[in-house]
C-alpha atoms as a PDB file:
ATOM      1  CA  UNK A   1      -5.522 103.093  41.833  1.00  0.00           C
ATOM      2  CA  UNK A   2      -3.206 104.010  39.133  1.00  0.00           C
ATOM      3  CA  UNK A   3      -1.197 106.874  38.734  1.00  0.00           C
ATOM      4  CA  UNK A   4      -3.946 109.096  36.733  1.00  0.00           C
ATOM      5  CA  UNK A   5      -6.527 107.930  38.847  1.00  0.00           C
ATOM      6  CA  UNK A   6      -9.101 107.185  36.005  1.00  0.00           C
ATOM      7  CA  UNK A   7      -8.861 103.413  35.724  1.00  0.00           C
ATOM      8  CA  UNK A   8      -8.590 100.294  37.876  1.00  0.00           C
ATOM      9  CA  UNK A   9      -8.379  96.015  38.142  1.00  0.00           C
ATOM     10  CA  UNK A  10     -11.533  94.609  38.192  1.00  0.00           C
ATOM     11  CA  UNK A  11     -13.598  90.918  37.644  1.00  0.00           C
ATOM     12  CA  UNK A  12     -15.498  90.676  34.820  1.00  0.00           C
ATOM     13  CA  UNK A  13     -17.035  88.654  32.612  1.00  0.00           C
ATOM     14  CA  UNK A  14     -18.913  88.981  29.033  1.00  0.00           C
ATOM     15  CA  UNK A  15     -20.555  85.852  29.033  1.00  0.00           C
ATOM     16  CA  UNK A  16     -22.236  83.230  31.296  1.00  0.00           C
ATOM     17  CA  UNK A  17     -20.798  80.356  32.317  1.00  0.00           C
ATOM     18  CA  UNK A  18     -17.538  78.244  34.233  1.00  0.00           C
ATOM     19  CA  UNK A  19     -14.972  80.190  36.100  1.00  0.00           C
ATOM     20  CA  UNK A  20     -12.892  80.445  33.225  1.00  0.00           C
ATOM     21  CA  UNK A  21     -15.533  83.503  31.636  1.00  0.00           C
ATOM     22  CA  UNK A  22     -13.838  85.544  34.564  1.00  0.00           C
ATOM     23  CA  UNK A  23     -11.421  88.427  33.291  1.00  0.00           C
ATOM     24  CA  UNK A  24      -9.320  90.527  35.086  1.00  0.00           C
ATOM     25  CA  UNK A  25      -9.868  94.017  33.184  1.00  0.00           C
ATOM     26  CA  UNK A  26      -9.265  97.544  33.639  1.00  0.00           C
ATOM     27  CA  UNK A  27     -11.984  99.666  33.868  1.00  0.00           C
ATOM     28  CA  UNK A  28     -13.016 103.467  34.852  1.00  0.00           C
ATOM     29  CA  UNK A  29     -13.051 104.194  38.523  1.00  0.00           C
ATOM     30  CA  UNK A  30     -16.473 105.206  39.843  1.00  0.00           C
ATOM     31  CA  UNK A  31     -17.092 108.151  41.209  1.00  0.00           C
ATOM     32  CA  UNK A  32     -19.916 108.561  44.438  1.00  0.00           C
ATOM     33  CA  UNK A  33     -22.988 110.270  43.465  1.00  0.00           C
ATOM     34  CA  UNK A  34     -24.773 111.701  46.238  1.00  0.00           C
ATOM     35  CA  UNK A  35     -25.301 109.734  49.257  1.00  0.00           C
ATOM     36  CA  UNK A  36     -22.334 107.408  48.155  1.00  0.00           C
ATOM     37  CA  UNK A  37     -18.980 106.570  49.245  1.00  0.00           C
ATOM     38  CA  UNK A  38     -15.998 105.326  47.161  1.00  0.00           C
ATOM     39  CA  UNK A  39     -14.471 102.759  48.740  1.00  0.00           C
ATOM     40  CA  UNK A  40     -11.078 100.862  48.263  1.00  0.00           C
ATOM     41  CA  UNK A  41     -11.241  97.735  48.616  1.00  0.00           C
ATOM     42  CA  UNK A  42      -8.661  95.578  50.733  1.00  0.00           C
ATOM     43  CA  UNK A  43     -10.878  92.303  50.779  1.00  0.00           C
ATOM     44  CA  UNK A  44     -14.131  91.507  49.585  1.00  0.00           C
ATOM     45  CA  UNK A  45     -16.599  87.722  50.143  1.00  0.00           C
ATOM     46  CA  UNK A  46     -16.856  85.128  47.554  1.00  0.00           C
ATOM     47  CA  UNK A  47     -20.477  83.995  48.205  1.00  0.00           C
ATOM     48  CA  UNK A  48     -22.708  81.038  46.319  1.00  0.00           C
ATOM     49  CA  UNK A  49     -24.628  83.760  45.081  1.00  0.00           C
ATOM     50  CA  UNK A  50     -21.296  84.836  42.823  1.00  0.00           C
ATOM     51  CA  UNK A  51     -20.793  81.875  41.142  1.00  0.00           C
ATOM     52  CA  UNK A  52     -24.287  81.178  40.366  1.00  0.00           C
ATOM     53  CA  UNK A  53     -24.526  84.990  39.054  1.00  0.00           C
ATOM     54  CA  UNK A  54     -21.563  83.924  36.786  1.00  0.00           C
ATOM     55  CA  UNK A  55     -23.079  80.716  35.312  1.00  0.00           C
ATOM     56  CA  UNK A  56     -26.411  82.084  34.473  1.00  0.00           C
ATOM     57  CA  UNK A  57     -28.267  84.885  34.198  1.00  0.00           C
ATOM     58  CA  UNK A  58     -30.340  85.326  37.612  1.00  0.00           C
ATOM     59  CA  UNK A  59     -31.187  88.490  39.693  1.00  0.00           C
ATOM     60  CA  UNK A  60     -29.000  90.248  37.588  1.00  0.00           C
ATOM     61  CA  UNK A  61     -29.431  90.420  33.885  1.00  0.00           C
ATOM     62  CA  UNK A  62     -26.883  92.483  32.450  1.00  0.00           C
ATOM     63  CA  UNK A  63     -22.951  91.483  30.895  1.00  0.00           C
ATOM     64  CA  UNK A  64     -20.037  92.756  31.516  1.00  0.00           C
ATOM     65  CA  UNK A  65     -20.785  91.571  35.046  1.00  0.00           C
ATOM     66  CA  UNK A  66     -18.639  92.622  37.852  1.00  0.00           C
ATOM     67  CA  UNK A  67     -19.503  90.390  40.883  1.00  0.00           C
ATOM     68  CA  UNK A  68     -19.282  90.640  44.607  1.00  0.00           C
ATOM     69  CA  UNK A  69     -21.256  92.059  47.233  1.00  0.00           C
ATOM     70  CA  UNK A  70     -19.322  92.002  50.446  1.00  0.00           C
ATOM     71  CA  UNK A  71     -16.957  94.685  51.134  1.00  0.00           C
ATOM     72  CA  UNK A  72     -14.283  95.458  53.378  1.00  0.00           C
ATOM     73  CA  UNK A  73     -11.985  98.683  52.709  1.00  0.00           C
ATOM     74  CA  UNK A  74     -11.064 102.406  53.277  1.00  0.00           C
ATOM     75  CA  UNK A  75     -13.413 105.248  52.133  1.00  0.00           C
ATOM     76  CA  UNK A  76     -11.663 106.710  49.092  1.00  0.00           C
ATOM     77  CA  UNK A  77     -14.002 109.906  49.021  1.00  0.00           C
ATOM     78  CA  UNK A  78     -17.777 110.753  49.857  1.00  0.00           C
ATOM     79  CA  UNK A  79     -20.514 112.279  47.436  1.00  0.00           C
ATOM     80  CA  UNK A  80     -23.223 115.158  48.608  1.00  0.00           C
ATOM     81  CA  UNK A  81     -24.852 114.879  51.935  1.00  0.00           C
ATOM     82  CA  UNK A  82     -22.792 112.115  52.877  1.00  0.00           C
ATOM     83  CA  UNK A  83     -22.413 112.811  57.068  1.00  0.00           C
ATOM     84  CA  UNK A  84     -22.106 109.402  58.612  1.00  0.00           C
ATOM     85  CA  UNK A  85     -18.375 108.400  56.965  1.00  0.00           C
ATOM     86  CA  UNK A  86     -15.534 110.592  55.455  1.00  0.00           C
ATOM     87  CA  UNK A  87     -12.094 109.063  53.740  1.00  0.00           C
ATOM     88  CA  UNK A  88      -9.497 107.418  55.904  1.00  0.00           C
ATOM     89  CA  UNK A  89     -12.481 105.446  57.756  1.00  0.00           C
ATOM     90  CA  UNK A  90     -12.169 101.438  57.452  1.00  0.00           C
ATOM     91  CA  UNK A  91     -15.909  99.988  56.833  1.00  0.00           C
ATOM     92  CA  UNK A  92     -17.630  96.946  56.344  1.00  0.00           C
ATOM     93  CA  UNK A  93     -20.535  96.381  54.396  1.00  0.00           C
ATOM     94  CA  UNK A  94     -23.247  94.665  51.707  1.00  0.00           C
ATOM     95  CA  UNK A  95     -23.615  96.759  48.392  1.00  0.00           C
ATOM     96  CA  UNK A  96     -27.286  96.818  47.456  1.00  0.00           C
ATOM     97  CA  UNK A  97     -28.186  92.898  46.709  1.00  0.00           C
ATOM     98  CA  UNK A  98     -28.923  92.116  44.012  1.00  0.00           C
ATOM     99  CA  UNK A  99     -28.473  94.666  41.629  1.00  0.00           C
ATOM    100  CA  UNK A 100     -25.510  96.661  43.547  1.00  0.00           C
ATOM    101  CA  UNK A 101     -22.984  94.175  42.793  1.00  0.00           C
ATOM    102  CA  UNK A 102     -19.429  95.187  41.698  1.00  0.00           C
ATOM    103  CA  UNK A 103     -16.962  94.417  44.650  1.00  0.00           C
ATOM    104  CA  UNK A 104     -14.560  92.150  43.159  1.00  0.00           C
ATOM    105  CA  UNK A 105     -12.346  95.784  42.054  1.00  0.00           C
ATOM    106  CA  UNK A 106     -10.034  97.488  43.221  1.00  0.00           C
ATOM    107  CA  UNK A 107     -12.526 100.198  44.366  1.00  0.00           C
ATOM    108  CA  UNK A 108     -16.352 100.202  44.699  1.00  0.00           C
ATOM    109  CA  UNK A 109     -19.568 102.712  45.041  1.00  0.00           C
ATOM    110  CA  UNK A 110     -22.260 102.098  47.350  1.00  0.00           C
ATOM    111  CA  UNK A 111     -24.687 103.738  49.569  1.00  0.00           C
ATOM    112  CA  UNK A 112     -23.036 105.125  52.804  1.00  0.00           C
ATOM    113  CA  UNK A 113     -25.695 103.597  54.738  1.00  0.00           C
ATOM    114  CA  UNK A 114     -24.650 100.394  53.302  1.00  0.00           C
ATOM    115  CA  UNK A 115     -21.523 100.245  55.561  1.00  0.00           C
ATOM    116  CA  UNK A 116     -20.275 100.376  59.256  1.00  0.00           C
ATOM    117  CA  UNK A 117     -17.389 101.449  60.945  1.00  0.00           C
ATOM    118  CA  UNK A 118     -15.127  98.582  60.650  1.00  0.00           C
ATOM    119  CA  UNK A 119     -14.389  97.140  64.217  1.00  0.00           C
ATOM    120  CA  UNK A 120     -10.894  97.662  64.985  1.00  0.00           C
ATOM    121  CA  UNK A 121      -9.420  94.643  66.150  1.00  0.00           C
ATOM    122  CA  UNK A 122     -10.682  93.107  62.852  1.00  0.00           C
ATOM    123  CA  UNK A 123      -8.518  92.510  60.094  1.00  0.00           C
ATOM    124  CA  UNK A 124     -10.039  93.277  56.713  1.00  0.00           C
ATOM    125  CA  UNK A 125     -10.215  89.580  55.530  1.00  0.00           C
ATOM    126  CA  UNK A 126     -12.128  89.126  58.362  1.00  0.00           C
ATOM    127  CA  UNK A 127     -14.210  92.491  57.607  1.00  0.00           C
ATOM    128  CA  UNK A 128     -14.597  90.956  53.923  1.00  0.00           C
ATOM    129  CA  UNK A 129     -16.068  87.794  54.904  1.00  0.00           C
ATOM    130  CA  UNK A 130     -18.823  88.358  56.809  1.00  0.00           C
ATOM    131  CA  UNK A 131     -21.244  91.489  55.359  1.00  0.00           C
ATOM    132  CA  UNK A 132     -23.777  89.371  52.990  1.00  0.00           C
ATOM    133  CA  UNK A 133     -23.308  86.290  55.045  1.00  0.00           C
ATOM    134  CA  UNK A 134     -23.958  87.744  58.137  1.00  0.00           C
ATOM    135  CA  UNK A 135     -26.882  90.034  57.356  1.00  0.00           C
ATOM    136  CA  UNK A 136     -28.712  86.656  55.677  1.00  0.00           C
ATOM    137  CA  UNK A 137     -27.801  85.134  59.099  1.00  0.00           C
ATOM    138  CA  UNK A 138     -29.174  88.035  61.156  1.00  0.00           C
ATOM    139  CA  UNK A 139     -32.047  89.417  58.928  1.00  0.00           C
ATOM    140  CA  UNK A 140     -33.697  85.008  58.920  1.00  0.00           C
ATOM    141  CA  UNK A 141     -33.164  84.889  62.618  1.00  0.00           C
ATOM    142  CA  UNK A 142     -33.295  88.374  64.613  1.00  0.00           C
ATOM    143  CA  UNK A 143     -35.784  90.302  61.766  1.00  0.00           C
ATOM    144  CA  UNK A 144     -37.725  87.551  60.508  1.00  0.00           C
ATOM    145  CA  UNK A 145     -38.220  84.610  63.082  1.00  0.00           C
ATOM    146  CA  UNK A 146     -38.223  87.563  66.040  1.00  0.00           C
ATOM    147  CA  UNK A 147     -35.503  85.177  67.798  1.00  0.00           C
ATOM    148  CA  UNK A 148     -36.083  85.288  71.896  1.00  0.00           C
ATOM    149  CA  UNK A 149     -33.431  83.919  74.496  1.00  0.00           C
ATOM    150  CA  UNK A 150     -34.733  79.940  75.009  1.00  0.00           C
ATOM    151  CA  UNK A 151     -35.927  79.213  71.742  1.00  0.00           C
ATOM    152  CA  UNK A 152     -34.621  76.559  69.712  1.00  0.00           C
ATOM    153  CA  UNK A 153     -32.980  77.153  66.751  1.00  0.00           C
ATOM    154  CA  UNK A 154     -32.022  74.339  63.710  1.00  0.00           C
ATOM    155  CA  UNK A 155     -29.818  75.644  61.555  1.00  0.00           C
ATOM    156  CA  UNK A 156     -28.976  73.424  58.253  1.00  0.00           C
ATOM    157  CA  UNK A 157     -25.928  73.226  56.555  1.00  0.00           C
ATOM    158  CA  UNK A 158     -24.259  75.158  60.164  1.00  0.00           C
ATOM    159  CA  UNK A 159     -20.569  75.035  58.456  1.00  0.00           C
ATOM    160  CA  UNK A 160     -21.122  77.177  55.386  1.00  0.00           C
ATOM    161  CA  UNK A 161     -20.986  80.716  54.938  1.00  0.00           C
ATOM    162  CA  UNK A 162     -24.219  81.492  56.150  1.00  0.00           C
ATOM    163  CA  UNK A 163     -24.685  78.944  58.370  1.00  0.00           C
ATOM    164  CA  UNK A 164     -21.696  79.150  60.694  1.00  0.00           C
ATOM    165  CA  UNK A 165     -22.725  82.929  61.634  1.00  0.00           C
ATOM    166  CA  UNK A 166     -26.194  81.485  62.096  1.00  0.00           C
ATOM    167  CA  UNK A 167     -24.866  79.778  64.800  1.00  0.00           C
ATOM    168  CA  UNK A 168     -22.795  82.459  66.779  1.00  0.00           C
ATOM    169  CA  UNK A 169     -25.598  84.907  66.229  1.00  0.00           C
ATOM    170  CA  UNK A 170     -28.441  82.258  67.644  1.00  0.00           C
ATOM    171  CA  UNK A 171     -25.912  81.614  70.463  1.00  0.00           C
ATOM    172  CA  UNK A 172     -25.539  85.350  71.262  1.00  0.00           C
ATOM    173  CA  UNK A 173     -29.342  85.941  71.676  1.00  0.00           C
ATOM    174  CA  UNK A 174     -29.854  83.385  74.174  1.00  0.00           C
ATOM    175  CA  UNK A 175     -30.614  80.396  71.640  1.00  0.00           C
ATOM    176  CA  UNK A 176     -29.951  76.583  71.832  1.00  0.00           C
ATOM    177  CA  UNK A 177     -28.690  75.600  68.899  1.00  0.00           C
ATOM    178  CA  UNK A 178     -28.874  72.745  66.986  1.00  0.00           C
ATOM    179  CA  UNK A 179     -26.602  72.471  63.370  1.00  0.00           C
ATOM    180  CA  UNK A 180     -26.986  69.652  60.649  1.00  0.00           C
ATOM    181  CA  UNK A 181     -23.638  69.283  59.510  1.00  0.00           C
ATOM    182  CA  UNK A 182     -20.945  66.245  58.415  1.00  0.00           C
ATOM    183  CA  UNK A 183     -19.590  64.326  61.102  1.00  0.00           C
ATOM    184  CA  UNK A 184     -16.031  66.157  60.471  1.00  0.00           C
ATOM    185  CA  UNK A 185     -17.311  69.248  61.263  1.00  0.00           C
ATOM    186  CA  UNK A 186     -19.106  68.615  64.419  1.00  0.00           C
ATOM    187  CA  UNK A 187     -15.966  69.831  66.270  1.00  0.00           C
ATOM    188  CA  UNK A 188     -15.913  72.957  64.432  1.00  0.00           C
ATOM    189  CA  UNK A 189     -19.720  73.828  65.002  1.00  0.00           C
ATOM    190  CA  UNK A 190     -19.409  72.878  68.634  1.00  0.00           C
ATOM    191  CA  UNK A 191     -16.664  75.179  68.986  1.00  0.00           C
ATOM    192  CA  UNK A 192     -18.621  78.127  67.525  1.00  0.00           C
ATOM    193  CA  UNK A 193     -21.248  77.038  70.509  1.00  0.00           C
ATOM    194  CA  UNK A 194     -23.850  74.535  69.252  1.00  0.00           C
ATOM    195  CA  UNK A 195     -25.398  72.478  71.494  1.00  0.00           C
ATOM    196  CA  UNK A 196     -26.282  69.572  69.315  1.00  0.00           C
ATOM    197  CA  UNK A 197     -24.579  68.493  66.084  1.00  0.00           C
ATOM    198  CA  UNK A 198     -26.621  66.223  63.240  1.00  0.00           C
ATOM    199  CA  UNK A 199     -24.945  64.294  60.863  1.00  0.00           C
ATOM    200  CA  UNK A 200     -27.547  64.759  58.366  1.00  0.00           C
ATOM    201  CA  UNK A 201     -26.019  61.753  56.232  1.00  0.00           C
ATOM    202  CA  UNK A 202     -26.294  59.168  59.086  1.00  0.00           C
ATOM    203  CA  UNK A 203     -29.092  60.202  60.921  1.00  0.00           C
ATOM    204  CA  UNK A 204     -32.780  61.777  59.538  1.00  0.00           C
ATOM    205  CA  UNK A 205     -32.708  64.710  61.666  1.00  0.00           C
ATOM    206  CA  UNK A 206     -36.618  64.472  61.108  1.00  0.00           C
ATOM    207  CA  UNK A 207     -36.247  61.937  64.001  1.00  0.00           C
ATOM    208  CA  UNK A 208     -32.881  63.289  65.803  1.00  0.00           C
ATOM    209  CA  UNK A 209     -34.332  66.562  67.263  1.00  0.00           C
ATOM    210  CA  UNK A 210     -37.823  68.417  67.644  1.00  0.00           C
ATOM    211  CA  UNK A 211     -39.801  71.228  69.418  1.00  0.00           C
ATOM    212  CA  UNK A 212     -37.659  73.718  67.469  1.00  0.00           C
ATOM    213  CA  UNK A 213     -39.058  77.422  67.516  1.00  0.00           C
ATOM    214  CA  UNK A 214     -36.985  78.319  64.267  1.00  0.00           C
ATOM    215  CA  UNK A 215     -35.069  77.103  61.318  1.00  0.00           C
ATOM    216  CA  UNK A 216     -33.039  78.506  58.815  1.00  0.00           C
ATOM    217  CA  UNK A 217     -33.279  76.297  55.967  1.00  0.00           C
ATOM    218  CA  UNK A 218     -30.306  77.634  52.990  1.00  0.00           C
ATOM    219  CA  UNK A 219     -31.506  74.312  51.109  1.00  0.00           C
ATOM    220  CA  UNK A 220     -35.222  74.486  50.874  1.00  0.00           C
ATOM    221  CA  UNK A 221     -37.327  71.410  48.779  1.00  0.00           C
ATOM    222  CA  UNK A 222     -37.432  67.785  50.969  1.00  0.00           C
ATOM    223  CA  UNK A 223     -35.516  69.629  53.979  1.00  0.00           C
ATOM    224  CA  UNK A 224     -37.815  72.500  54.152  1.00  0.00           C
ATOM    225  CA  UNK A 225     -40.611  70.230  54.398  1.00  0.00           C
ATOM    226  CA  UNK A 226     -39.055  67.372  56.384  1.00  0.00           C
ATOM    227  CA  UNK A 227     -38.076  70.680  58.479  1.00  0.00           C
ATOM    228  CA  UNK A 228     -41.746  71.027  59.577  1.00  0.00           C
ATOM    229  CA  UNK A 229     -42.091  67.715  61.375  1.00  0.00           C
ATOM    230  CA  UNK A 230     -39.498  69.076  64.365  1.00  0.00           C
ATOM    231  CA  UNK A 231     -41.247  72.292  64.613  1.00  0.00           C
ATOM    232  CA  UNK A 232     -43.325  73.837  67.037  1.00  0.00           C
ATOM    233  CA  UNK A 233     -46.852  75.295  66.218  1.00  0.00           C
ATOM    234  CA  UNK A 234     -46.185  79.183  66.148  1.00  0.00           C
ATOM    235  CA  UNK A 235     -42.670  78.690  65.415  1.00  0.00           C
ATOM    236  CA  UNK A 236     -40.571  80.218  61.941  1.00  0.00           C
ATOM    237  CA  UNK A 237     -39.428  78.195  59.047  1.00  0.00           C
ATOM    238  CA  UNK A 238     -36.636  80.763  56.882  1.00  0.00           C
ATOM    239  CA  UNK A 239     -36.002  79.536  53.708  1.00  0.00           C
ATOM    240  CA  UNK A 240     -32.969  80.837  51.475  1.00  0.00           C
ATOM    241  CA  UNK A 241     -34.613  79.723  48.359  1.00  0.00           C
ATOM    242  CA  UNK A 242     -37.979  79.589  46.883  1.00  0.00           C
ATOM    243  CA  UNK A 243     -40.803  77.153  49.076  1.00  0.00           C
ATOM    244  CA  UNK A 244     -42.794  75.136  47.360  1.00  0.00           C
ATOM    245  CA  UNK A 245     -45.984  76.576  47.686  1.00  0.00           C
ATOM    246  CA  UNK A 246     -47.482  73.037  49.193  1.00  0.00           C
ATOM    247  CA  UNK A 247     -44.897  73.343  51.852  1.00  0.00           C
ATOM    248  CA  UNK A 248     -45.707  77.038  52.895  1.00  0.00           C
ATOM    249  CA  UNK A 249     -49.661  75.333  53.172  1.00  0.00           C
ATOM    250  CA  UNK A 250     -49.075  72.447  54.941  1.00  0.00           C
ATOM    251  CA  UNK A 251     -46.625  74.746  57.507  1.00  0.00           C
ATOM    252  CA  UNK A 252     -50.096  77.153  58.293  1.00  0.00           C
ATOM    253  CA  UNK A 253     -52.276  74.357  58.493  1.00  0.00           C
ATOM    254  CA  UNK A 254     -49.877  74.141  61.648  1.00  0.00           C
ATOM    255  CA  UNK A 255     -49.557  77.618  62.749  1.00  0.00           C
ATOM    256  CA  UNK A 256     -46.451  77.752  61.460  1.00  0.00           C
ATOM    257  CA  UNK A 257     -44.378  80.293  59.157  1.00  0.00           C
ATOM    258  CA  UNK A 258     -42.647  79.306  56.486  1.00  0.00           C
ATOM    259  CA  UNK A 259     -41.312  82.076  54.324  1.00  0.00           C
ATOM    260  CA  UNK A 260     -38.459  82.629  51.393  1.00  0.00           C
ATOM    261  CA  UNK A 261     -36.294  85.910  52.422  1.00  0.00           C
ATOM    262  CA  UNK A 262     -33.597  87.638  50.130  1.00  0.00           C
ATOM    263  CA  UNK A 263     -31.104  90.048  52.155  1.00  0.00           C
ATOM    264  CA  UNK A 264     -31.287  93.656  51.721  1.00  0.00           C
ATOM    265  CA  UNK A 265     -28.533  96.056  52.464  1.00  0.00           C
ATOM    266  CA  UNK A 266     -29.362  96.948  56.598  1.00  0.00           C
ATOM    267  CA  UNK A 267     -27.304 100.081  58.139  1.00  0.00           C
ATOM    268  CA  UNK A 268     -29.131  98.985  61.426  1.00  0.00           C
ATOM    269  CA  UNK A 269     -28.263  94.931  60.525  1.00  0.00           C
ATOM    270  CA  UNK A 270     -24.859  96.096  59.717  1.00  0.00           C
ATOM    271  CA  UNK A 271     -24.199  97.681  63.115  1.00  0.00           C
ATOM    272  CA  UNK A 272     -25.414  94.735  65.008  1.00  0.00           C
ATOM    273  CA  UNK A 273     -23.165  92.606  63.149  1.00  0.00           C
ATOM    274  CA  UNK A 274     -20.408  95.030  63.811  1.00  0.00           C
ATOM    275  CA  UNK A 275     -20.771  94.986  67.323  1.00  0.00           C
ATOM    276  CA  UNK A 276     -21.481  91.380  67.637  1.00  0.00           C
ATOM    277  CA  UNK A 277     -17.613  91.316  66.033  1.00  0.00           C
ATOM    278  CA  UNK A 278     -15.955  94.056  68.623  1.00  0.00           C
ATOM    279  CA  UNK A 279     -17.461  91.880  71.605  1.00  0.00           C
ATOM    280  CA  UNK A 280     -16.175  89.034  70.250  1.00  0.00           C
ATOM    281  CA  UNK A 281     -18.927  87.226  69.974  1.00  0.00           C
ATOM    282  CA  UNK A 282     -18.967  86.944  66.056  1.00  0.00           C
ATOM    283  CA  UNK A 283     -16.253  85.442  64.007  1.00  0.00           C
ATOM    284  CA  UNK A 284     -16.306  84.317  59.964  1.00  0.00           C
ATOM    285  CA  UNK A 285     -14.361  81.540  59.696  1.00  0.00           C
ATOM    286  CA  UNK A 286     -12.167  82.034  56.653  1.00  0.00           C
ATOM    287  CA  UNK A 287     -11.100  78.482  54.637  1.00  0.00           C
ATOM    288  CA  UNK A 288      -8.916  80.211  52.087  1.00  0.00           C
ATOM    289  CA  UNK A 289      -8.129  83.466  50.488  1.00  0.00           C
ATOM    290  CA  UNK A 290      -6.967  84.076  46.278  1.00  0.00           C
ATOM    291  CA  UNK A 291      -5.512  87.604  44.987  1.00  0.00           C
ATOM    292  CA  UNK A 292      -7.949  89.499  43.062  1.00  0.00           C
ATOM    293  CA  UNK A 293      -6.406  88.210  40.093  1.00  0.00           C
ATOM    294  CA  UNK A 294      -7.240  84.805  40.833  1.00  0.00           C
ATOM    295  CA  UNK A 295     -11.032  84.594  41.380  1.00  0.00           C
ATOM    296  CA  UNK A 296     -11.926  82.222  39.422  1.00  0.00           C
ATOM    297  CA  UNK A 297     -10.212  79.697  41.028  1.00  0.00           C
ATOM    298  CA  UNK A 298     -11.766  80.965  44.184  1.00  0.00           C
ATOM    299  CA  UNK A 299     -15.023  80.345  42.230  1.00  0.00           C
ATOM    300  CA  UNK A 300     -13.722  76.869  41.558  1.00  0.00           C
ATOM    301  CA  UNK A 301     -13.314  75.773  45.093  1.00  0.00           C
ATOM    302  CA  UNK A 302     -16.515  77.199  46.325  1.00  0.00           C
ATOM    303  CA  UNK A 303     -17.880  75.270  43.669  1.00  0.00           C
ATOM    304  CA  UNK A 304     -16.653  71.880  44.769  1.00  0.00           C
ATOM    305  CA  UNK A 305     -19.886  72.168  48.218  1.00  0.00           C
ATOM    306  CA  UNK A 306     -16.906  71.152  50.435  1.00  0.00           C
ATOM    307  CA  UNK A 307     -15.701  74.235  51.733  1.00  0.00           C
ATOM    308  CA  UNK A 308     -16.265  75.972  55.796  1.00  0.00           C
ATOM    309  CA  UNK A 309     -16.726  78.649  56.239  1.00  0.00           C
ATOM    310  CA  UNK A 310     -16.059  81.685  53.551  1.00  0.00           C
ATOM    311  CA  UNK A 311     -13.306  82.699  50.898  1.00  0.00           C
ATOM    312  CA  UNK A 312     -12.291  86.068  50.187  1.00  0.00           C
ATOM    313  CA  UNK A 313     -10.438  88.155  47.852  1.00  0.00           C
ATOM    314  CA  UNK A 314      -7.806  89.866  48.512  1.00  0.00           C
ATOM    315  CA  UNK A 315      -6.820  93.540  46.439  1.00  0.00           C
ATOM    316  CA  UNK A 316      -3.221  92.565  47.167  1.00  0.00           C
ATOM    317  CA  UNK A 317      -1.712  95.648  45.112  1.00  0.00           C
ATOM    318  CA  UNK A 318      -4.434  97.976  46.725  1.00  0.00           C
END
């Protein structure tokens, strides 16, 4: 923050469109309302949903736009009735999605319950990386599909953001896992514990696997539905984006559920995750970092589809 404590670096943008409409500005600092926590932010997820948010007007509606949901930093101060966190604690967490956004700043507001303690052994790039990414993961699988030890799990596009923690968090509740992927990141998904890898460009993986209890579909359209030919009747079809609503009737005319979730800000999600990290059994796998002041070309490379894993800003004055 600087010196008179009233202003600070932020992302924003007054209009809609490439990563060039991205500004670093100064702006007030926020102050916690009751039940809120001001964070400062160390390091904070660039996610798909940012850059579409910054090319058109979606969830949220409203310019300026400050983007970024994932955070990772040190509690600046708490408002009224705040109990669970008090400043000098490190947390992790999702600001309200969608219309909580505003992480990519120097420092943020959000919910208290919105956060966990930050496990200790984790760095915060690590911290930054996982919050929105990892909740989607956990909230499809453990919430939605009920995932049980045994079951098989097909996880699409298993190196992106979403997708590698799909993985990991499948693995850790007993799953077997199977991951669509490019052939050069079989290695990496194996690593991370899958037990079969698809290259979904060489092989129809309509043919390549089947009797799978759940999938977690980020890409929805022909994959949702080709999805349905592997699965078991009862099993779960999550779906990241809209179903077509001929694909959602053609899944119960086979006893199975095929639904469209968005993730919600999850205290109880949050902690899991957490904990998953401090056992070690949850890890984000970070392809590249960017100072604050250089988001949009962080927005640039996530842009190009070819990235693994996440990137994250870093407040690298902060």
């Amino acid at each position: 923050m600087n010196a008179d404590h009233s202003t600070m670096r932020a992302i924003s943008q007054d209009n809609h469109g490439g990563p060039e409409v991205l500004q670093e500005v100064r702006v007030p600092t926020p102050s916690p309302g009751p039940g809120e926590i001001l964070v400062s932010v160390r390091a904070a997820g660039v996610n798909p949903t940012d850059w579409k948010h910054r090319a058109a007007a979606g969830f949220v509606n409203r310019l300026p736009l400050v983007l970024g949901w994932d955070v990772s930093g040190v509690v600046e101060s708490v408002g009224y009735g705040v109990t669970i966190h008090q400043p000098g604690d490190e947390v992790l967490g999702m600001l309200p999605y969608p219309h909580g956004a505003g992480s990519h700043a120097e420092f943020v507001t959000g919910p208290a319950r919105a956060f966990a303690r930050k496990p200790a052994g984790v760095d915060h790039v690590q911290a930054g990386a996982l919050p929105l990414a990892a909740l989607t993961a956990h909230q499809a699988l453990v919430d939605t599909a009920g995932l049980r030890s045994g079951q098989r799990v097909l996880v699409h596009a298993a190196a992106g953001g979403v997708g590698h923690l799909a993985v990991q968090i499948a693995k850790a509740h007993g799953a077997y896992v199977v991951g669509t992927a490019s052939t050069p990141k079989h290695g990496f998904l194996r690593e991370l514990g899958a037990d079969e890898v698809i290259d979904y460009r060489e092989v129809d993986f309509a043919e390549a696997t089947s009797d799978i209890d759940v999938v977690l579909d980020p890409l929805a359209g022909d994959v949702a539905e080709r999805s349905l030919k592997v699965m078991r009747s009862g099993g779960t079809l999550v779906s990241l984006l809209p179903l077509p609503g001929e694909v959602v009737e053609r899944a119960a005319q086979r006893d199975i559920r095929a639904v469209s979730m968005l993730v919600e800000d999850d205290h109880a999600g949050m902690e899991a995750i957490a904990e998953l990290v401090a056992e070690g059994a949850l890890k984000a796998h970070v392809e590249a970092t960017f100072p604050l002041s250089e988001a949009a070309k962080a927005h640039s490379l996530g842009e190009t589809g070819r990235t693994t894993g996440k990137i994250v800003l870093v407040m690298e004055d902060n």
